[in-house]
Each structure stands twice: as C-alpha cells, then as structure tokens.
Protein backbone atom coordinates (compact mmCIF):
# COMPACT_ATOMS: atom_id res chain seq x y z
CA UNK A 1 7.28 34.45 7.66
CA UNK A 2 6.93 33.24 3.87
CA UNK A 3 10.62 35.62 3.41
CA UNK A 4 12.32 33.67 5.85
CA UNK A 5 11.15 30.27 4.36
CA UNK A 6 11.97 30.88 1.07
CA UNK A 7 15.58 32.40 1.96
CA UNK A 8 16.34 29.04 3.91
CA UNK A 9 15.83 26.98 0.41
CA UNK A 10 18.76 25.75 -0.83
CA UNK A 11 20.72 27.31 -3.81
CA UNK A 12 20.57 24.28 -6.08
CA UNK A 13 16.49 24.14 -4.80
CA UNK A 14 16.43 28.05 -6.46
CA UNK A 15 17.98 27.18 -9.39
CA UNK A 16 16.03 23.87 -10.30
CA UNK A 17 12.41 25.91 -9.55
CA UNK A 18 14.17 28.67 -12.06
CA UNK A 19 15.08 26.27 -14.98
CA UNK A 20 11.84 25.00 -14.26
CA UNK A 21 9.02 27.81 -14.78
CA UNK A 22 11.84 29.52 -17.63
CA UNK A 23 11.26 25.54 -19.67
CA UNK A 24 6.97 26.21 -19.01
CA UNK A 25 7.45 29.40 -20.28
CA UNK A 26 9.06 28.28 -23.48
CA UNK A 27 7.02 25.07 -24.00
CA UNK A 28 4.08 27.44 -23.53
CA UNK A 29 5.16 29.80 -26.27
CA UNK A 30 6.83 27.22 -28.50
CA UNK A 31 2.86 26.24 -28.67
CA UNK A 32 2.01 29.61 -28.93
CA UNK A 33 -0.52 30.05 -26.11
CA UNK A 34 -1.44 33.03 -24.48
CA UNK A 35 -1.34 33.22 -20.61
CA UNK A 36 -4.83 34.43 -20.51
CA UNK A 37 -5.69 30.57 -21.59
CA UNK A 38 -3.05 29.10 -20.21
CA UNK A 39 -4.09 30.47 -16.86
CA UNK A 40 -7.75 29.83 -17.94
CA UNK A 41 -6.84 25.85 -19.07
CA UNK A 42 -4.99 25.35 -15.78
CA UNK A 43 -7.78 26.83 -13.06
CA UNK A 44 -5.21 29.18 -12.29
CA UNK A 45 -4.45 33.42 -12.78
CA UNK A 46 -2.62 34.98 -14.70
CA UNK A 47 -0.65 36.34 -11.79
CA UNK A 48 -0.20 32.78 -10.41
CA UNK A 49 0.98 31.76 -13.91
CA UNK A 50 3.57 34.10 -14.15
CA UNK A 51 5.01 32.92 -10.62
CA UNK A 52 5.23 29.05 -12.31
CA UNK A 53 7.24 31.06 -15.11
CA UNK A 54 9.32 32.37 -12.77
CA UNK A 55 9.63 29.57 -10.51
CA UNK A 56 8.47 30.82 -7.49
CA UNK A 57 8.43 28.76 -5.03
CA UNK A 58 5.69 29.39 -2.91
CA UNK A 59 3.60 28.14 -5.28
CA UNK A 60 1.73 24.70 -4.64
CA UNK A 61 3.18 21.78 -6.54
CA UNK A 62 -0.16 21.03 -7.67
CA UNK A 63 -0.09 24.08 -9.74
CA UNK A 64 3.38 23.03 -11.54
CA UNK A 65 2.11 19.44 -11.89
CA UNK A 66 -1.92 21.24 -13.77
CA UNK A 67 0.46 23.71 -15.95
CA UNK A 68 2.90 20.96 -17.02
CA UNK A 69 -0.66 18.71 -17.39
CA UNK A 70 -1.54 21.16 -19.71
CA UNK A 71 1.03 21.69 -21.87
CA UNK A 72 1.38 17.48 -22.22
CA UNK A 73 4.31 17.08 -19.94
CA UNK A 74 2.47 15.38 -16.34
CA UNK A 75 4.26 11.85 -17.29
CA UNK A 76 7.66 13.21 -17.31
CA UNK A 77 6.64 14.31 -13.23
CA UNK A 78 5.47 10.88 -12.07
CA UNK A 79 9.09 9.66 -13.62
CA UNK A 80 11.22 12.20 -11.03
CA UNK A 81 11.73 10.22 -8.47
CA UNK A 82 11.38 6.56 -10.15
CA UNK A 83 13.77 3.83 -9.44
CA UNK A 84 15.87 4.63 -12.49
CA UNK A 85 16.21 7.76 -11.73
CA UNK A 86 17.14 7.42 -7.76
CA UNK A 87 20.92 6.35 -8.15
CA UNK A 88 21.54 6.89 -4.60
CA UNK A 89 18.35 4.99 -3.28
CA UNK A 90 19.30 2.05 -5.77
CA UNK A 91 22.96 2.32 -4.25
CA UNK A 92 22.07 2.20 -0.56
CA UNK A 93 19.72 -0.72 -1.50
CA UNK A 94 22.41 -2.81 -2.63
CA UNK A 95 24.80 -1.96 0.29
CA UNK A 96 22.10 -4.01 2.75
CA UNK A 97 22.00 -7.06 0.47
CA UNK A 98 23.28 -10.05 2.11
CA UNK A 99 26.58 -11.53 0.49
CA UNK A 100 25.15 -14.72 0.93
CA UNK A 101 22.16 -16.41 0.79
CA UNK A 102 21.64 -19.58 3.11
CA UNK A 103 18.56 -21.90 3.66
CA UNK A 104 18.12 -22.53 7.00
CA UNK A 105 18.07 -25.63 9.06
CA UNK A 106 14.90 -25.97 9.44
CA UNK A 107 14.06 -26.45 5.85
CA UNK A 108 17.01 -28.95 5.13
C-alpha cells in the first residue's frame, strides 16, 4: 500500500522532497554535525535521518519541520505558504473584488 501511494505523487512533489533532504544534508555538514547527534538532537534515528536526507516521503512532516528546527531553519517553514509567497491565492483574491464600491440606501 505505502508503494502505490508514493508512486501516485507527483513528479515536481519528488523533486521538491529531493532538493529538500539533499539542502539538510548540506546545511548539516556545512555545520559539521554528525548524524548520530543530529538524529539524537532531533528525537529521531539515524535511519529516519537518512530518509529526511534523501527526501523520502513517507516521512512525517513533523520530522522535516524538528530537523530543519535544529539546524536553525523552522522560520523559513512557517513562511511557505504566507501571503507573499501565494501568488495565485493573492490573484484569485483580487478577481472577486468588487469594481465598485457603493453605500447603500439605507445609510444615505
């Protein structure tokens, strides 16, 4: 069953979870730490580390969120999916602003 999920993920999906745990791996060795306490600083195994480094993506978000926690980079994943950072969302936002405004008869 977890094959057949993982084989239904999207290329790009693949690819972003790759670039992912390979940029963990290096800011993990650009600091020079060991995955023995890596694994030990995050709560997780060294096994489960190496999936994050790999980008596996079976493993829980939680677990990329405490590794990049870790290594000093959580605030960059609160930022993912910020307003600034969502031009789509801000797009279809401004397509169901009203051209005009008007005050309504009530009020006049």
């Amino acid at each position: 069953m977890r094959s057949r999920s993982l084989n239904a993920l999207p290329i790009p999906v693949k690819r972003a979870l790759g670039k992912l745990g390979e940029d963990i791996r290096t800011a993990r060795v650009r600091r020079r730490i060991p995955t023995a306490i890596m694994a030990d600083r995050a709560f997780i195994s060294r096994a489960t580390l190496i999936k994050v480094e790999k980008g596996d993506p079976g493993v829980s978000m939680g677990t990329y969120a405490t590794v990049l926690f870790v290594l000093g980079l959580a605030d960059k994943l609160a930022e993912l999916a910020s307003l600034p950072n969502d031009p789509t969302g801000q797009f279809l936002e401004e397509e169901t602003l009203p051209q005009r405004v008007r005050l309504s008869r009530k009020k006049v």
